[in-house]
PDB file of N, CA and C in Angstrom:
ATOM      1  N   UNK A   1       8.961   0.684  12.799  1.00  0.00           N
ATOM      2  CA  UNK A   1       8.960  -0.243  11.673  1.00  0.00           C
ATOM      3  C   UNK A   1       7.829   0.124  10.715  1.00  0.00           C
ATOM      4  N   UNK A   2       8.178  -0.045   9.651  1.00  0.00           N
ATOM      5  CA  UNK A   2       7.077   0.271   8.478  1.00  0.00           C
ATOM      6  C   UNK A   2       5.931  -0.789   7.631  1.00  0.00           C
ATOM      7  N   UNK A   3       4.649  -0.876   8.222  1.00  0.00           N
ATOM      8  CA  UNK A   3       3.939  -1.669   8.104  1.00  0.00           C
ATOM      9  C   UNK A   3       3.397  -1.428   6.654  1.00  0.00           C
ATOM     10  N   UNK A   4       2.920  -2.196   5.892  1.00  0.00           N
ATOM     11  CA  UNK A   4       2.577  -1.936   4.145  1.00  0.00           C
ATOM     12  C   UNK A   4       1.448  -3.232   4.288  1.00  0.00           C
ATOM     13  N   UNK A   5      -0.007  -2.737   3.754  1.00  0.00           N
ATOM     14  CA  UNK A   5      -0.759  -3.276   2.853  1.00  0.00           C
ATOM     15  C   UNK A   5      -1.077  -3.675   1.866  1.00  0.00           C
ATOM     16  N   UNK A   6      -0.727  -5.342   1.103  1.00  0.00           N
ATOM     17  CA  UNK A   6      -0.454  -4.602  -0.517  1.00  0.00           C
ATOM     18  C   UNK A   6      -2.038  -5.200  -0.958  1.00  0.00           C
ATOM     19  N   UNK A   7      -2.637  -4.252  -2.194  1.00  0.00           N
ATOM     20  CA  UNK A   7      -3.814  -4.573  -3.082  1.00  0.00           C
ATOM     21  C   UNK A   7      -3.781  -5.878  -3.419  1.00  0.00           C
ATOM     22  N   UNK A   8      -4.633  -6.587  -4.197  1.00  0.00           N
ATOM     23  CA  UNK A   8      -4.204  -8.182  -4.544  1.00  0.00           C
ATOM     24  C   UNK A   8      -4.171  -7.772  -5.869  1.00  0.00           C
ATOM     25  N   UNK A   9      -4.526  -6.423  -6.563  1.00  0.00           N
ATOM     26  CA  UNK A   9      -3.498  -6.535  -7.560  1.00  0.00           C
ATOM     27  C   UNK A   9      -1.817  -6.434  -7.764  1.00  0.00           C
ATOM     28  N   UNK A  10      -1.421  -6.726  -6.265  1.00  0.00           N
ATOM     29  CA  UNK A  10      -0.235  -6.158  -6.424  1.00  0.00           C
ATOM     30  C   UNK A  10       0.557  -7.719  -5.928  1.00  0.00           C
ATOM     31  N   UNK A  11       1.670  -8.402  -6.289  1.00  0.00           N
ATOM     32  CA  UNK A  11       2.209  -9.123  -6.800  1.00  0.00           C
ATOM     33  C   UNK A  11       2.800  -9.718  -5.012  1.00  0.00           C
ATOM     34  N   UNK A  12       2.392 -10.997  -4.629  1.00  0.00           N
ATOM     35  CA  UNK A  12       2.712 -10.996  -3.285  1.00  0.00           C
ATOM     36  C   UNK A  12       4.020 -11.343  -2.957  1.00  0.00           C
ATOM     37  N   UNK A  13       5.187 -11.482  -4.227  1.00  0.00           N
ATOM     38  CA  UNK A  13       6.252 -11.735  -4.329  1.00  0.00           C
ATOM     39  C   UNK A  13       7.086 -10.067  -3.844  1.00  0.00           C
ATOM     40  N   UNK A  14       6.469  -9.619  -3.788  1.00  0.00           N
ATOM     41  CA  UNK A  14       7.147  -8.424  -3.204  1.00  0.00           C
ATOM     42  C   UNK A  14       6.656  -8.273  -1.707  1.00  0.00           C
ATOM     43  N   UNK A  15       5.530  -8.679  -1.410  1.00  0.00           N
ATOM     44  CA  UNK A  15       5.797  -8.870   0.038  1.00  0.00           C
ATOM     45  C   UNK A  15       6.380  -9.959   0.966  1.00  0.00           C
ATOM     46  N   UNK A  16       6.987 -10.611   0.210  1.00  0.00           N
ATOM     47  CA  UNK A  16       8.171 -11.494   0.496  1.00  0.00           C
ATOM     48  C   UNK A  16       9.288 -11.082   0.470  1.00  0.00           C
ATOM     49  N   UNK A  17       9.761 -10.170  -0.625  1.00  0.00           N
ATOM     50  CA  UNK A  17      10.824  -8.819  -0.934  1.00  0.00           C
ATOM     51  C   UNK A  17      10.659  -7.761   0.500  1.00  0.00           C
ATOM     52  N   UNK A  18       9.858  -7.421   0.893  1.00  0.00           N
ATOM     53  CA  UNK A  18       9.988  -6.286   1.591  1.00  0.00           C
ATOM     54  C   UNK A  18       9.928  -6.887   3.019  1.00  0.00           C
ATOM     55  N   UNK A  19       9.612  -8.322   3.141  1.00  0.00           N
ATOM     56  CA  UNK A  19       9.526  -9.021   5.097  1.00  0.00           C
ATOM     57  C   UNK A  19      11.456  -9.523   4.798  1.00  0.00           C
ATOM     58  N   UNK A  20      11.843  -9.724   3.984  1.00  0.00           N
ATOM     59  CA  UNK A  20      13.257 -10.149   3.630  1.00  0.00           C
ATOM     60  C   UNK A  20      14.192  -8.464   4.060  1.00  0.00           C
ATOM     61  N   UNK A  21      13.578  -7.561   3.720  1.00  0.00           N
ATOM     62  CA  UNK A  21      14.297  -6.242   4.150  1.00  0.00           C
ATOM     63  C   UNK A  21      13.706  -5.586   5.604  1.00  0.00           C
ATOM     64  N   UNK A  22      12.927  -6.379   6.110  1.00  0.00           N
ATOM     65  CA  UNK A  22      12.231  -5.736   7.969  1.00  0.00           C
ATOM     66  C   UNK A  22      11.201  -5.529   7.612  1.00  0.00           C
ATOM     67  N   UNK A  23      10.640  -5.098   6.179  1.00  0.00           N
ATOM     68  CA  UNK A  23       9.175  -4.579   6.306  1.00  0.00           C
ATOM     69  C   UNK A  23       8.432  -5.086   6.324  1.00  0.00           C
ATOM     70  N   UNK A  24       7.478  -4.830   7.691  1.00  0.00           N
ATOM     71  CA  UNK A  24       6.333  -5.814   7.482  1.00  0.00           C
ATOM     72  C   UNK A  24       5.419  -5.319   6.720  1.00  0.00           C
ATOM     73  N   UNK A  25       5.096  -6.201   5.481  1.00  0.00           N
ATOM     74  CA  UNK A  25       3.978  -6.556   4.657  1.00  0.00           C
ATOM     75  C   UNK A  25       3.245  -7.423   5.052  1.00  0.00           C
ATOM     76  N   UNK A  26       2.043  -7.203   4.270  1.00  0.00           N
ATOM     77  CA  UNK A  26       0.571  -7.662   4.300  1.00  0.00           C
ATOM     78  C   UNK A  26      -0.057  -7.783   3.053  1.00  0.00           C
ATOM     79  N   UNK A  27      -0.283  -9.087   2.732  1.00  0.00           N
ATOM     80  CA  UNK A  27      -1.418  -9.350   1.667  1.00  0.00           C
ATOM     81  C   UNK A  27      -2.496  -9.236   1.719  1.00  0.00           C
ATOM     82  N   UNK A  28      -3.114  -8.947   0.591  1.00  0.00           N
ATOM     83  CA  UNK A  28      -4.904  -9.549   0.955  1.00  0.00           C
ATOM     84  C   UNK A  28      -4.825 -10.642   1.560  1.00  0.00           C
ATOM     85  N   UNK A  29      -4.428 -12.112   0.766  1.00  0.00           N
ATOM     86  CA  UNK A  29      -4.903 -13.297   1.208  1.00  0.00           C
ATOM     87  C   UNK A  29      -4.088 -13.337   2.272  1.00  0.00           C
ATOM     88  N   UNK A  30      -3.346 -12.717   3.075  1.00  0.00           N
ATOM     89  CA  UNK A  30      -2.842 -12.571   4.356  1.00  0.00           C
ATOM     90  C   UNK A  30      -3.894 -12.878   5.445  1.00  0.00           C
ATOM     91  N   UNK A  31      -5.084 -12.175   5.016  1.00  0.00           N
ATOM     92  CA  UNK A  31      -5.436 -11.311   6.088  1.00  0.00           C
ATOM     93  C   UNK A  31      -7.191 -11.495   5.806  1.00  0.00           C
ATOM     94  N   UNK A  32      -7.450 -12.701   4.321  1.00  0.00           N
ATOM     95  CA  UNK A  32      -8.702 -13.438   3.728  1.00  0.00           C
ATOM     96  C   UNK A  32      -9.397 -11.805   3.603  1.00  0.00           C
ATOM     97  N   UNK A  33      -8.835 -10.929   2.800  1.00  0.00           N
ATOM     98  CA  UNK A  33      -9.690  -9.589   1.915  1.00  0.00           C
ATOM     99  C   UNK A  33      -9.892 -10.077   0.298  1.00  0.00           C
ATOM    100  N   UNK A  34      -8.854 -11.315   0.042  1.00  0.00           N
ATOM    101  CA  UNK A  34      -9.857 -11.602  -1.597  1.00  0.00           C
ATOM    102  C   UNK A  34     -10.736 -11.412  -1.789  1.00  0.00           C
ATOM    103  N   UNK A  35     -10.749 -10.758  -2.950  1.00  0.00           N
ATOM    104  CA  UNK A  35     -12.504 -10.420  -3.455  1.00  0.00           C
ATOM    105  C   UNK A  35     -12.783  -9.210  -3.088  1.00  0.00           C
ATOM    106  N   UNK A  36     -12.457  -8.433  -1.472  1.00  0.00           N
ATOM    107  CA  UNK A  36     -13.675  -7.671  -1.127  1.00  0.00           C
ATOM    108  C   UNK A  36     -12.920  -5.782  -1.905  1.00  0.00           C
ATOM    109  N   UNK A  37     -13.827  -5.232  -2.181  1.00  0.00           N
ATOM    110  CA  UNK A  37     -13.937  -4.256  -2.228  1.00  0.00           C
ATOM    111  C   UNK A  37     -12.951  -3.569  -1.780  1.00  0.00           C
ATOM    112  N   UNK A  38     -12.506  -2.297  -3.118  1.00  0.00           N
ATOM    113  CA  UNK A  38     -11.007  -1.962  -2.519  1.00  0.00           C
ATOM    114  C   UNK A  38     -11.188  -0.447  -1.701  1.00  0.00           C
ATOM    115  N   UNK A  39     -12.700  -0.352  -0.942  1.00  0.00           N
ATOM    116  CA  UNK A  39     -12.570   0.439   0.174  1.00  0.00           C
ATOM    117  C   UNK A  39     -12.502  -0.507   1.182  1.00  0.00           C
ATOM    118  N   UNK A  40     -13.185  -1.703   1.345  1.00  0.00           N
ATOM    119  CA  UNK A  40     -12.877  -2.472   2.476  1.00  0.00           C
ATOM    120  C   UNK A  40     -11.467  -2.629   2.609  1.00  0.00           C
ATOM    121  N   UNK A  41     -10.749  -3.015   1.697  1.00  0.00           N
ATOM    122  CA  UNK A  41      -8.963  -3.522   1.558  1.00  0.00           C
ATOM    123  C   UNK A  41      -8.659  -1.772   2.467  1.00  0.00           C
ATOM    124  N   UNK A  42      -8.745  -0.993   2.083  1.00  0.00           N
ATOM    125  CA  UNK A  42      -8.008   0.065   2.266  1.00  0.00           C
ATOM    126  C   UNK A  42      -8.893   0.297   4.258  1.00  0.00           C
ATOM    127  N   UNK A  43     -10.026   0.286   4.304  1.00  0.00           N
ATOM    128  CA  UNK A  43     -10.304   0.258   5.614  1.00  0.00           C
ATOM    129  C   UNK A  43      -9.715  -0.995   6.799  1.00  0.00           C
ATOM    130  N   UNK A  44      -9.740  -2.154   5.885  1.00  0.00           N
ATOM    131  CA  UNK A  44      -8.328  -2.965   6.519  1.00  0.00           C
ATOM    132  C   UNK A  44      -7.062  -2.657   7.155  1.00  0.00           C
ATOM    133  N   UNK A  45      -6.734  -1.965   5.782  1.00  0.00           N
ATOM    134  CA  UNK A  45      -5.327  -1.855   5.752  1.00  0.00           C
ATOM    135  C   UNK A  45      -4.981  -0.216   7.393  1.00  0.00           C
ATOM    136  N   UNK A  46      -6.022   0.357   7.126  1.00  0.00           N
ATOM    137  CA  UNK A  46      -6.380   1.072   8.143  1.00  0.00           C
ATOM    138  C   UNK A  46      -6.178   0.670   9.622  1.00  0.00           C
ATOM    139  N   UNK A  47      -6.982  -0.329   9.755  1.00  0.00           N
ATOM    140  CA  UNK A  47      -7.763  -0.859  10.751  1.00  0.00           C
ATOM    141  C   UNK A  47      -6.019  -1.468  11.722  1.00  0.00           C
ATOM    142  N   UNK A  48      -5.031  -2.287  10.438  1.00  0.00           N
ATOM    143  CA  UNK A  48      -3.464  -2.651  10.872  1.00  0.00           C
ATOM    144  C   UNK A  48      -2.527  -1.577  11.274  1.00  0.00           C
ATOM    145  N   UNK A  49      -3.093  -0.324  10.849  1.00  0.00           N
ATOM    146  CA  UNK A  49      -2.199   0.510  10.479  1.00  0.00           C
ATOM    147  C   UNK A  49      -1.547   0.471   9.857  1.00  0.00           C
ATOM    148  N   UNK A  50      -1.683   0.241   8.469  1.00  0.00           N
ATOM    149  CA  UNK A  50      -0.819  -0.143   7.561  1.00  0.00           C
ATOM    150  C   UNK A  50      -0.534   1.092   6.346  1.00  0.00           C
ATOM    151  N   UNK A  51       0.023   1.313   5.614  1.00  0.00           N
ATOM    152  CA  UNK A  51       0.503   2.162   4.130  1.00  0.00           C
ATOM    153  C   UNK A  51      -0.036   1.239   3.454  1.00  0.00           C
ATOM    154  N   UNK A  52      -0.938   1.457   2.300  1.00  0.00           N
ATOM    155  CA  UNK A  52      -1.610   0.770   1.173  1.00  0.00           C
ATOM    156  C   UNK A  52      -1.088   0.959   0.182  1.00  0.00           C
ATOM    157  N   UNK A  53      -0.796  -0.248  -0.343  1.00  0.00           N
ATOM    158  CA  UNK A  53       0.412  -0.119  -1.952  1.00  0.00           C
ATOM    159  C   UNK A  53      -1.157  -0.719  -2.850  1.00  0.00           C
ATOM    160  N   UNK A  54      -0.911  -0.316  -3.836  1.00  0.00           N
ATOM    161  CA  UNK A  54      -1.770  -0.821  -4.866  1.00  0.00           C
ATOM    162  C   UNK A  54      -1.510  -0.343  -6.479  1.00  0.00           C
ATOM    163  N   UNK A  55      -1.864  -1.028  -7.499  1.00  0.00           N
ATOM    164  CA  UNK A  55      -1.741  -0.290  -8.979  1.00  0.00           C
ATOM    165  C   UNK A  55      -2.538   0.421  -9.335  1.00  0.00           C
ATOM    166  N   UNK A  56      -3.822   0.470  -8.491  1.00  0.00           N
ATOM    167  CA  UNK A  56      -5.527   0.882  -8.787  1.00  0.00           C
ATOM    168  C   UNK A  56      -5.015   2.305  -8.478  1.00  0.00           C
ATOM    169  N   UNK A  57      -4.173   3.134  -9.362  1.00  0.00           N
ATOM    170  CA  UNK A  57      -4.315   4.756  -9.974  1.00  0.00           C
ATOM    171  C   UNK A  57      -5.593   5.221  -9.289  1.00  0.00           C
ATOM    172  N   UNK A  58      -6.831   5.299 -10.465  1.00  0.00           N
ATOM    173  CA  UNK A  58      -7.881   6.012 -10.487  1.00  0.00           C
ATOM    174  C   UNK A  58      -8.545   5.728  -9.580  1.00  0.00           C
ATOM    175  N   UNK A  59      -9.302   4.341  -9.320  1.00  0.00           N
ATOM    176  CA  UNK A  59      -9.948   4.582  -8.017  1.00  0.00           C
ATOM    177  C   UNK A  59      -9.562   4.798  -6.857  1.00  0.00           C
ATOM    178  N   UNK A  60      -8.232   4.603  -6.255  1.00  0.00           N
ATOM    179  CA  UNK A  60      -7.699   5.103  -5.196  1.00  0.00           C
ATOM    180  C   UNK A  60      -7.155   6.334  -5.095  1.00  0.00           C
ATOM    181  N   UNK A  61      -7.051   7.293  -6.191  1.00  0.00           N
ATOM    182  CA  UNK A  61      -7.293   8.928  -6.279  1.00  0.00           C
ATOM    183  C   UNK A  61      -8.499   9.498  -5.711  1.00  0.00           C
ATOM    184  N   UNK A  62      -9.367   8.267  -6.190  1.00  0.00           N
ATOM    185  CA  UNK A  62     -10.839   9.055  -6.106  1.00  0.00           C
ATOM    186  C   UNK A  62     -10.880   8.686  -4.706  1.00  0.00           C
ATOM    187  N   UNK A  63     -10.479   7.833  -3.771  1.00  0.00           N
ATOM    188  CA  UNK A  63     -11.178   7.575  -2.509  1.00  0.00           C
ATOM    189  C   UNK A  63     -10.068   8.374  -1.935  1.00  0.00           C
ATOM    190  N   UNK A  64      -8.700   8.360  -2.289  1.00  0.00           N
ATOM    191  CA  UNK A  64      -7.847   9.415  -1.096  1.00  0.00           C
ATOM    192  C   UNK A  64      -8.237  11.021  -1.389  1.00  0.00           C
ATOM    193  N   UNK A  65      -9.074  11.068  -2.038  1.00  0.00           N
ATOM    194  CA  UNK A  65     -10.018  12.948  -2.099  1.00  0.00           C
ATOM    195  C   UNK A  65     -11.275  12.478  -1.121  1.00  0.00           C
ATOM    196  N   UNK A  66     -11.577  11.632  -1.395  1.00  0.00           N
ATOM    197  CA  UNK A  66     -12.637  11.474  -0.475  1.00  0.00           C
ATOM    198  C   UNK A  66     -12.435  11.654   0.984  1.00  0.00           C
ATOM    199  N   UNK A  67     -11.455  10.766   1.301  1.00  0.00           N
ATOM    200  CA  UNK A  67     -10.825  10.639   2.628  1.00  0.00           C
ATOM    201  C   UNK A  67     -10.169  11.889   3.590  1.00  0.00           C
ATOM    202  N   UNK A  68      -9.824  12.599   2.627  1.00  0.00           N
ATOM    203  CA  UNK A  68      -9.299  14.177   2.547  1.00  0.00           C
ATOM    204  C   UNK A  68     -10.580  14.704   2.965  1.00  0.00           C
ATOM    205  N   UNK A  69     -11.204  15.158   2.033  1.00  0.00           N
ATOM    206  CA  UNK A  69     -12.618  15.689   2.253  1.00  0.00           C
ATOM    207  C   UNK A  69     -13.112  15.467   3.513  1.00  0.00           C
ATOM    208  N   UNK A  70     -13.387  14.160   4.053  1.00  0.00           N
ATOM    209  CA  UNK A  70     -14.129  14.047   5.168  1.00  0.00           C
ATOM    210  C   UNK A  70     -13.294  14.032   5.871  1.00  0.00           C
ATOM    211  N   UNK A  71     -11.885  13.836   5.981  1.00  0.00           N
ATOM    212  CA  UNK A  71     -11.301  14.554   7.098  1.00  0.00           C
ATOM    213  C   UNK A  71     -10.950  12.947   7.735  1.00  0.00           C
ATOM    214  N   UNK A  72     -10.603  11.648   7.370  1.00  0.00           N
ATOM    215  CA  UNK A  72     -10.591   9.973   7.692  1.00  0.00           C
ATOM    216  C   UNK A  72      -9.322  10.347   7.244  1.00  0.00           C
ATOM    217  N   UNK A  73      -8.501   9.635   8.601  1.00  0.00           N
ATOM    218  CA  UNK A  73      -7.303   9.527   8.540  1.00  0.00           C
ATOM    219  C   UNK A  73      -7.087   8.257   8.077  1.00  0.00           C
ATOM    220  N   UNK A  74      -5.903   8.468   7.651  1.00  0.00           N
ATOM    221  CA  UNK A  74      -5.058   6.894   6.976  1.00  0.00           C
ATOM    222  C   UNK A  74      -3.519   6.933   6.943  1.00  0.00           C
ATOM    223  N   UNK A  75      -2.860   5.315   6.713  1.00  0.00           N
ATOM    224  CA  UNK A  75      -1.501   5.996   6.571  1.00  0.00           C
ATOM    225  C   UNK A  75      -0.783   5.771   5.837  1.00  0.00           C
ATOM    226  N   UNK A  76      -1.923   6.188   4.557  1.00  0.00           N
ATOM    227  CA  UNK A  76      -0.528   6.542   3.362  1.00  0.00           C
ATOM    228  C   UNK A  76      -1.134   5.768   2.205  1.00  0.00           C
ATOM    229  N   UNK A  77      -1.293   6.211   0.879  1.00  0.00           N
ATOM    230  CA  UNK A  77      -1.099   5.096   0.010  1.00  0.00           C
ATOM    231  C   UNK A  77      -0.198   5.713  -1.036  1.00  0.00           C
ATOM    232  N   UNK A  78       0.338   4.260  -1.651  1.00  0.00           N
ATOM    233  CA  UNK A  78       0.842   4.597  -3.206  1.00  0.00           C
ATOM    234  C   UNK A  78       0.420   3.833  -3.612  1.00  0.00           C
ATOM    235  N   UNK A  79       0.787   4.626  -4.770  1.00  0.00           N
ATOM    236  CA  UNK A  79       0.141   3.706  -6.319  1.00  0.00           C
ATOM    237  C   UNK A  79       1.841   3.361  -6.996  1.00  0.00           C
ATOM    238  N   UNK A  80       1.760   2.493  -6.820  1.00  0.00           N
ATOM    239  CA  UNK A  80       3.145   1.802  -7.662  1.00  0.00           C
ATOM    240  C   UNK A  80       2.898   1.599  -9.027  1.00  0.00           C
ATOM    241  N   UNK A  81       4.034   1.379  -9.861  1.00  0.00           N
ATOM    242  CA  UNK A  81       3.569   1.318 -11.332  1.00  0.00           C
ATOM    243  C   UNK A  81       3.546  -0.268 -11.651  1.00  0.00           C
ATOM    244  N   UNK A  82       3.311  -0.793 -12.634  1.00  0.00           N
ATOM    245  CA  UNK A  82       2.806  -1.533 -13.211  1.00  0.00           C
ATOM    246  C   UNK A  82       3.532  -1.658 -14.472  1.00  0.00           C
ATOM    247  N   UNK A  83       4.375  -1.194 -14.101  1.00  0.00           N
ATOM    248  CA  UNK A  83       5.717  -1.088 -15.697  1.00  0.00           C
ATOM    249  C   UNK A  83       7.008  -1.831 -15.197  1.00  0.00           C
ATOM    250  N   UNK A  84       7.311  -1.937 -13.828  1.00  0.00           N
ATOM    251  CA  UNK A  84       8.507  -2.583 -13.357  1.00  0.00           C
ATOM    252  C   UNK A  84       8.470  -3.942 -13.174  1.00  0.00           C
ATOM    253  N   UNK A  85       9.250  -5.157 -12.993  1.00  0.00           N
ATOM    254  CA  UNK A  85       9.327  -6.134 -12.662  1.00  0.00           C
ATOM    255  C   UNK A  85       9.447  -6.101 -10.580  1.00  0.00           C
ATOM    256  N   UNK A  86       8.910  -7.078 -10.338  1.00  0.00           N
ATOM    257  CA  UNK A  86       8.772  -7.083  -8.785  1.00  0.00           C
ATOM    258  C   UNK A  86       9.845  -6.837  -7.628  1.00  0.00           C
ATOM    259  N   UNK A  87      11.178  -7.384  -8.290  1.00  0.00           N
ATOM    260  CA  UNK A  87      12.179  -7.069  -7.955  1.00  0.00           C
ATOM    261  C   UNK A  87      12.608  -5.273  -7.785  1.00  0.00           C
ATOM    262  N   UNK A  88      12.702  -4.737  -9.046  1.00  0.00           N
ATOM    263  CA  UNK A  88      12.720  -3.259  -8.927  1.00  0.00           C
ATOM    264  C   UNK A  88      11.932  -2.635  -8.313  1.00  0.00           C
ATOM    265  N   UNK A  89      10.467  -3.318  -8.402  1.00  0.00           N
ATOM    266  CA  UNK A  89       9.201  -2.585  -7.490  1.00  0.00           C
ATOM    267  C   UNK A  89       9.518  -2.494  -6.230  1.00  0.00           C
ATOM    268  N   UNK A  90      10.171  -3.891  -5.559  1.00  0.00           N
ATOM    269  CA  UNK A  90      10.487  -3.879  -3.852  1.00  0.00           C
ATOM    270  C   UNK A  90      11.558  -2.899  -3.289  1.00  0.00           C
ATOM    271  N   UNK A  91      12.514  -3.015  -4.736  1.00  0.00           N
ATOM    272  CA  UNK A  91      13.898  -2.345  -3.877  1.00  0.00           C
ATOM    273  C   UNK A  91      13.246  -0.672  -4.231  1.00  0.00           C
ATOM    274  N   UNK A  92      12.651  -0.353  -5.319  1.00  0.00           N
ATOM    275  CA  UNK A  92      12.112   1.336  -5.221  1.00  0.00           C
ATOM    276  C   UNK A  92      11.189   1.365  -3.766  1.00  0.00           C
ATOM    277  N   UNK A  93      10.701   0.576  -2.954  1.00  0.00           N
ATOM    278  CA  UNK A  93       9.764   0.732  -2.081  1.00  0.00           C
ATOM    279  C   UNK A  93      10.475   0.753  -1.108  1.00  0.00           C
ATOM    280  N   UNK A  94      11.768  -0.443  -0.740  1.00  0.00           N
ATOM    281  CA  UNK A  94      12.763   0.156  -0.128  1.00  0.00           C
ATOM    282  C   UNK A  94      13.442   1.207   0.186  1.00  0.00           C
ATOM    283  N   UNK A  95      14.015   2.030  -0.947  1.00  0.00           N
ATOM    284  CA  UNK A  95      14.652   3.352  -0.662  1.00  0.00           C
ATOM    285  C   UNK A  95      13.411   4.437  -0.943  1.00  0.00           C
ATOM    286  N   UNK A  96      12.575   4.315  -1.086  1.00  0.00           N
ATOM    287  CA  UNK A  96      11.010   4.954  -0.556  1.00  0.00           C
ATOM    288  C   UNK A  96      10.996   5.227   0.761  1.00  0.00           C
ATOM    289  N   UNK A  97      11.257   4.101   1.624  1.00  0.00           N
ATOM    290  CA  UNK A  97      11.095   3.949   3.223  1.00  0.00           C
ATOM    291  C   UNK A  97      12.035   4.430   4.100  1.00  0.00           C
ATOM    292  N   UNK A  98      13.267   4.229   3.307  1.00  0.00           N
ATOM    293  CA  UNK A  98      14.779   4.783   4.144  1.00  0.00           C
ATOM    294  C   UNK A  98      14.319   6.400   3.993  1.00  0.00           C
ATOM    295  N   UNK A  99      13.495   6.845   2.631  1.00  0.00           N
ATOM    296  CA  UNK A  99      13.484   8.534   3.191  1.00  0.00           C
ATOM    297  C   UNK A  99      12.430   9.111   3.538  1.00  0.00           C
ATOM    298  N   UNK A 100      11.331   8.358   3.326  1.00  0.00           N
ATOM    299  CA  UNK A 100      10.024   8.984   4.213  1.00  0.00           C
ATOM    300  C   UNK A 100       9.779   7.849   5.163  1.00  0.00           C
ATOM    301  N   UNK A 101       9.799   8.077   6.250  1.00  0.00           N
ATOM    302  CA  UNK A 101       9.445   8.166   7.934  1.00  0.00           C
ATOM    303  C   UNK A 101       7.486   7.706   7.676  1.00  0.00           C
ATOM    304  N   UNK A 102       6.952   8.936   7.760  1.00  0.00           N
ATOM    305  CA  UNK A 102       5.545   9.225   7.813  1.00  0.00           C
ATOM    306  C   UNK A 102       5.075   9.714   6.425  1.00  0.00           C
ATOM    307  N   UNK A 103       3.927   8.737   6.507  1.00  0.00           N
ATOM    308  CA  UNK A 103       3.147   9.142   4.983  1.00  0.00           C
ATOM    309  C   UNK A 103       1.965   9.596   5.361  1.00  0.00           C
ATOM    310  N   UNK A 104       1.510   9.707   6.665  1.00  0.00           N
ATOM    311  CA  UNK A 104       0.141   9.699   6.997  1.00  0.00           C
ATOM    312  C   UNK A 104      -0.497  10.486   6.053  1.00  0.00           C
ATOM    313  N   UNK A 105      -1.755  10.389   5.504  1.00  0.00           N
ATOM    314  CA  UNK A 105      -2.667  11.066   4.823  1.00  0.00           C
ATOM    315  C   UNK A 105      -2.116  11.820   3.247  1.00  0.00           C
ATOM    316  N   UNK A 106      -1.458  10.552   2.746  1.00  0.00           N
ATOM    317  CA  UNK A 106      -0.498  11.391   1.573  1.00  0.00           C
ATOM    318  C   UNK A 106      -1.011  10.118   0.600  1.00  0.00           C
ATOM    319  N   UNK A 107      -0.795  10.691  -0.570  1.00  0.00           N
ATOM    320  CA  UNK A 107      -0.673   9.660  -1.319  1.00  0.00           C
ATOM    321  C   UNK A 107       0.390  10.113  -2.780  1.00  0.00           C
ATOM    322  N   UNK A 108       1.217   8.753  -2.853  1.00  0.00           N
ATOM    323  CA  UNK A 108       2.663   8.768  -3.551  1.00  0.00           C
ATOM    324  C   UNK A 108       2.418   7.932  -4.047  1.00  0.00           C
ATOM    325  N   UNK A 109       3.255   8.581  -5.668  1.00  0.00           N
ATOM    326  CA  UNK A 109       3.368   7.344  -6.970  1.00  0.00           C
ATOM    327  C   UNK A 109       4.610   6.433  -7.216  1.00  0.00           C
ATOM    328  N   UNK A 110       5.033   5.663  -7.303  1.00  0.00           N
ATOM    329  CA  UNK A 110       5.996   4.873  -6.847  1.00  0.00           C
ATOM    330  C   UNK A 110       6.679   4.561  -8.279  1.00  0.00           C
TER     331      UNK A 110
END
């Protein structure tokens, strides 16, 4: 089963969209990460084993080179866009999942 972390910039109406299709999602306020720091969110999201969805592009480029670099496994982030309505966002994350299996240590734009 495919576990997903989403950013709290990311719309929790889609992780209602994606527990409605098997996937278990995860909010911040799921899991009381409001507020904190989006290496803590992502060491969270870690910690569940989770795939980290978020809109945060740039700084989560900069920390999945980092993560690379030092060699810290993770499993998976994308950066989803911020141009779709939530509906299209869930079902693209859907047929996202039907064809990649394993994201470990990847990061995909959605």
């Amino acid at each position: 089963m495919v576990r997903v972390y989403l950013d709290e910039d990311v719309s929790v109406l889609i992780a209602v969209l994606l527990r409605a299709r098997s996937i278990d999602a995860i909010a911040t306020k799921d899991v009381e990460m409001l507020g904190k720091s989006d290496e803590d969110n992502l060491k969270k999201a870690i910690s569940l084993k989770c795939i980290f969805i978020t809109h945060n592009r740039v700084d989560f480029e900069n920390m999945y080179s980092k993560y690379i670099q030092n060699e810290i496994h993770h499993y998976g982030i994308i950066v989803l866009s911020r141009k779709r309505d939530v509906y299209a966002s869930a079902q693209k994350l859907v047929r996202f999942f039907s064809q990649h299996k394993n994201i470990d240590n990847q990061l995909w734009y959605a």
